[in-house]
C-alpha atoms as a PDB file:
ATOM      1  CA  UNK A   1     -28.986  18.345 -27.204  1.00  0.00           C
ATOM      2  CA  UNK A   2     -26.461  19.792 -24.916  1.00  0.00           C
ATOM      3  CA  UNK A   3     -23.747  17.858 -25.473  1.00  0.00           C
ATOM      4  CA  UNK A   4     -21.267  19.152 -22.604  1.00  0.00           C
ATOM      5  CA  UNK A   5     -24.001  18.505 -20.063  1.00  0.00           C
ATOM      6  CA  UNK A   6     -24.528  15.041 -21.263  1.00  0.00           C
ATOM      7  CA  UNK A   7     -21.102  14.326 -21.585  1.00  0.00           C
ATOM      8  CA  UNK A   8     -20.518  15.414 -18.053  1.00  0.00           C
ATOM      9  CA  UNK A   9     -23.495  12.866 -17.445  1.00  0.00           C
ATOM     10  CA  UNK A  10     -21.977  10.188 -18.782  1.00  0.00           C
ATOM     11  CA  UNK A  11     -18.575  10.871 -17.045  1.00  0.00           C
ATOM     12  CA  UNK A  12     -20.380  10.412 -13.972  1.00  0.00           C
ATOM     13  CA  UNK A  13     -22.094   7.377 -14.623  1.00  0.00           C
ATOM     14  CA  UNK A  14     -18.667   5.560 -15.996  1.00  0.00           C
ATOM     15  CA  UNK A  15     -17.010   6.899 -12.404  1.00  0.00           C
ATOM     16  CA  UNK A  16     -19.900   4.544 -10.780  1.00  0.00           C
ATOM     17  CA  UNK A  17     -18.530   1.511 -12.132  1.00  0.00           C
ATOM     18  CA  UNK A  18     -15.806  -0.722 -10.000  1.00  0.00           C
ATOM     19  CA  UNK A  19     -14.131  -2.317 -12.561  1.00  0.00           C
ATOM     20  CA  UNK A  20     -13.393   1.049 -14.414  1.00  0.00           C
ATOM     21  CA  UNK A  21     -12.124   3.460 -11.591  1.00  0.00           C
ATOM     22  CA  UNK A  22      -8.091   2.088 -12.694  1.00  0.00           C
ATOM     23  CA  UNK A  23      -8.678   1.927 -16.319  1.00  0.00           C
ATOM     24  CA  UNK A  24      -9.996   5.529 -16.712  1.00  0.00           C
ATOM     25  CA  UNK A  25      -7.604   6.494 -13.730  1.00  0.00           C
ATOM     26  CA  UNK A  26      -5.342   5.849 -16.197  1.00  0.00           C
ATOM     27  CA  UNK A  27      -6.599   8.514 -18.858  1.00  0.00           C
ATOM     28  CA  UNK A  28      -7.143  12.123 -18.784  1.00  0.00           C
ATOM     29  CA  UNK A  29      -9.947  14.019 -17.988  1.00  0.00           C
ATOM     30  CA  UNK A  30     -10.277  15.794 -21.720  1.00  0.00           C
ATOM     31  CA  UNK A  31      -9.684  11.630 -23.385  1.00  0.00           C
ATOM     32  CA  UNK A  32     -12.786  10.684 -21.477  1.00  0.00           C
ATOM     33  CA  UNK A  33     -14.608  13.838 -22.300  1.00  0.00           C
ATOM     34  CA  UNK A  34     -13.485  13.281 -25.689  1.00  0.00           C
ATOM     35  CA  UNK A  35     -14.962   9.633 -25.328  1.00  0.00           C
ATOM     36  CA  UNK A  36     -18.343  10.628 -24.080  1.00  0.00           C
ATOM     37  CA  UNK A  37     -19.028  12.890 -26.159  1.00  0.00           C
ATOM     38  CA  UNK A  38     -18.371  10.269 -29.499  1.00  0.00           C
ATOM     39  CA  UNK A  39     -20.351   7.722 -27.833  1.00  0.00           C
ATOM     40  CA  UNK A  40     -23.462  10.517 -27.533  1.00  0.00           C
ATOM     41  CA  UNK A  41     -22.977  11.170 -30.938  1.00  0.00           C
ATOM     42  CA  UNK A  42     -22.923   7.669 -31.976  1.00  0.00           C
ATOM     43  CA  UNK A  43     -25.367   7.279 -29.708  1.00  0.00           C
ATOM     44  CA  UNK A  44     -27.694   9.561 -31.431  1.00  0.00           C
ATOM     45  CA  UNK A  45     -26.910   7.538 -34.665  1.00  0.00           C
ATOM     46  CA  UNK A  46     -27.960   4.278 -33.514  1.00  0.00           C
ATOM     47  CA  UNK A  47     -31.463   6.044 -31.986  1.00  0.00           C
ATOM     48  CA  UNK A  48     -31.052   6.272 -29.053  1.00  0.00           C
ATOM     49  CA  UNK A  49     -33.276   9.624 -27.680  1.00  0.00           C
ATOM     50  CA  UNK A  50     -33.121  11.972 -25.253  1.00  0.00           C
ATOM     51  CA  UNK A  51     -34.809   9.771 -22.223  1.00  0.00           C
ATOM     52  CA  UNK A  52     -32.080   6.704 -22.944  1.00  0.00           C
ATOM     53  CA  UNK A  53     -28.968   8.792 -24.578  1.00  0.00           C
ATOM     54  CA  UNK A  54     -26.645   8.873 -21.555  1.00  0.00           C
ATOM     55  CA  UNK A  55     -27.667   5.072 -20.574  1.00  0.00           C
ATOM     56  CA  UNK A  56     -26.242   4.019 -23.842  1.00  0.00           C
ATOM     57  CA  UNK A  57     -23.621   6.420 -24.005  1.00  0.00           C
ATOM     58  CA  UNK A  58     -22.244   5.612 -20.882  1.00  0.00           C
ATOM     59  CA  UNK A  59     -21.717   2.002 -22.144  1.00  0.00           C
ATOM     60  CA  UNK A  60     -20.082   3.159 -25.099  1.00  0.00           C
ATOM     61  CA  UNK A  61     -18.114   5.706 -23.860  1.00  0.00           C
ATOM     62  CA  UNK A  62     -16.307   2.503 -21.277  1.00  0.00           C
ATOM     63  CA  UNK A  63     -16.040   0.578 -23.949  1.00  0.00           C
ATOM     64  CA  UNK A  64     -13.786   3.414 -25.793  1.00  0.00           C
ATOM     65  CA  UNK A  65     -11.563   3.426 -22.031  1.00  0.00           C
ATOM     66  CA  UNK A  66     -11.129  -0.034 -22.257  1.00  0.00           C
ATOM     67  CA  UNK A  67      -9.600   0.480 -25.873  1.00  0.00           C
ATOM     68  CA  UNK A  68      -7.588   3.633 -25.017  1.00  0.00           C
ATOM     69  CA  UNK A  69      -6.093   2.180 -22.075  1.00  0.00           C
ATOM     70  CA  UNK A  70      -5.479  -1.548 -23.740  1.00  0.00           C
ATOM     71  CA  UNK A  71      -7.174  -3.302 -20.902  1.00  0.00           C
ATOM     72  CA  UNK A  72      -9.392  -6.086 -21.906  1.00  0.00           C
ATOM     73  CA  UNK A  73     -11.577  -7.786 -19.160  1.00  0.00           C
ATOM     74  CA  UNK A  74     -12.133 -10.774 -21.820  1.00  0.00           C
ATOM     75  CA  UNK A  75      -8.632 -12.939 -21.711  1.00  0.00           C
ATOM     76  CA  UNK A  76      -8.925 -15.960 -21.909  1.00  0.00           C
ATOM     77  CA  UNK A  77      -6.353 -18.649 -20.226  1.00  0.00           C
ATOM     78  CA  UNK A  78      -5.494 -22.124 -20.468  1.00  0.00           C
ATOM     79  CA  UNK A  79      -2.691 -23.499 -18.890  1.00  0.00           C
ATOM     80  CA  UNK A  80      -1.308 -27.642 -19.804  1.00  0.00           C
ATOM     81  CA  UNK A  81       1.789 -28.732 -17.089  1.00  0.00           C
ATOM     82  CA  UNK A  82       4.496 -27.113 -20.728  1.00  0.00           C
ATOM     83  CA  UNK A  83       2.157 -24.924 -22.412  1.00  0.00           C
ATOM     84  CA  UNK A  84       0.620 -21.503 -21.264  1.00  0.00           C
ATOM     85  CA  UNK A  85      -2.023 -20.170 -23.984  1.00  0.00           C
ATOM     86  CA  UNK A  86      -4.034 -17.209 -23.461  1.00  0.00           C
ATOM     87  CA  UNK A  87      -6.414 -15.323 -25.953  1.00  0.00           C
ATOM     88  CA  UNK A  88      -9.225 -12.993 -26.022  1.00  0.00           C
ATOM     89  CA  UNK A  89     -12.118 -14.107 -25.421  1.00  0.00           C
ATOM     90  CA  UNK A  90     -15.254 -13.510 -27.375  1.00  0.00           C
ATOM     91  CA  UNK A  91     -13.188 -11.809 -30.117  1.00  0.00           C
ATOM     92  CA  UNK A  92     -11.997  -9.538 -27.611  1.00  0.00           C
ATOM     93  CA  UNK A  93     -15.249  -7.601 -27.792  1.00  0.00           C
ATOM     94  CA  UNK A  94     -16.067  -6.185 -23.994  1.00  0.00           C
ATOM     95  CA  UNK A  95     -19.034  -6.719 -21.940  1.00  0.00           C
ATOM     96  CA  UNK A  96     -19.459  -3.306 -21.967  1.00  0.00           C
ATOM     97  CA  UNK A  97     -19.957  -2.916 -25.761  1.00  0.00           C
ATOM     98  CA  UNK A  98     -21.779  -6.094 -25.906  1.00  0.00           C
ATOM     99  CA  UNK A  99     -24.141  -4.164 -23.218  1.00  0.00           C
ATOM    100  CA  UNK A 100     -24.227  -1.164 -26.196  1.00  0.00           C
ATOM    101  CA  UNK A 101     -25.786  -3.451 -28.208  1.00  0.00           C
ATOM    102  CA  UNK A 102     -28.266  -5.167 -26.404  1.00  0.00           C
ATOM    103  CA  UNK A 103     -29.780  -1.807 -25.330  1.00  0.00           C
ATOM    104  CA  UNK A 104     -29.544  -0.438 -29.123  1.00  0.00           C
ATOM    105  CA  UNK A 105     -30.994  -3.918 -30.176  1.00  0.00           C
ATOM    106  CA  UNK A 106     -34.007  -3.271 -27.635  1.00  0.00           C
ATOM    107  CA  UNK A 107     -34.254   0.155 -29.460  1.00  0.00           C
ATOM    108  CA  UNK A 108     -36.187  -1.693 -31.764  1.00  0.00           C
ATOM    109  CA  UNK A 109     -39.270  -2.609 -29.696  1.00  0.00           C
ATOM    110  CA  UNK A 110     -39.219   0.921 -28.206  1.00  0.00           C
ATOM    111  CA  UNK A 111     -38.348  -0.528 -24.632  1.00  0.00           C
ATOM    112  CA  UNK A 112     -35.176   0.055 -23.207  1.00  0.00           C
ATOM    113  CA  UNK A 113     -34.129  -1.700 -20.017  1.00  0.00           C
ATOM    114  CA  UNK A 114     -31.736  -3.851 -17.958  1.00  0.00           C
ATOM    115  CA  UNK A 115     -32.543  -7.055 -17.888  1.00  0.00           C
END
């Protein structure tokens, strides 16, 4: 496993997604590196292979961004006429590590695959 090419892979992929281009604007180039290259070792923990690596990864590695940069997508607000509450949502987990896990769940039945 090359892990500079794949983390250059993964870099890429996270640059392809909207909602990330201010958060990892944000950090520098050798954080994110950093990042990816944790989330393809992790990655290679949880079992993910060769073929599916940089998929996971790539979730992972956003999910990292979002908790470098302290930027949550999942706040929560409620708002009464005297009272403004807000809170995270969903334990503050992201949809991008909830992603993580659905794909390493799917690990399991040796299928990987959007749904």
């Amino acid at each position: 496993m090359d892990i500079d090419l794949l983390a250059s892979q993964v870099q890429e992929r996270i640059k392809l997604l909207p909602n990330l281009k201010t958060t990892t604007a944000g950090l520098d180039d050798q954080a994110v590196t950093l990042f990816a290259k944790d989330a393809l070792l992790q990655a290679q923990k949880d079992g993910f292979t060769d073929d599916n690596i940089v998929m996971g990864a790539s979730y992972l590695t956003a999910h990292f961004c979002l908790v470098a940069s302290a930027t949550n997508t999942n706040v929560a607000k409620q708002q009464a006429s005297v009272l403004t509450i807000e809170y995270f949502d969903r334990a503050g987990i992201d949809d991008y590590l909830l992603e993580y896990q659905r794909l390493k769940k799917s690990l399991q039945t040796n299928e990987i695959s959007f749904m």
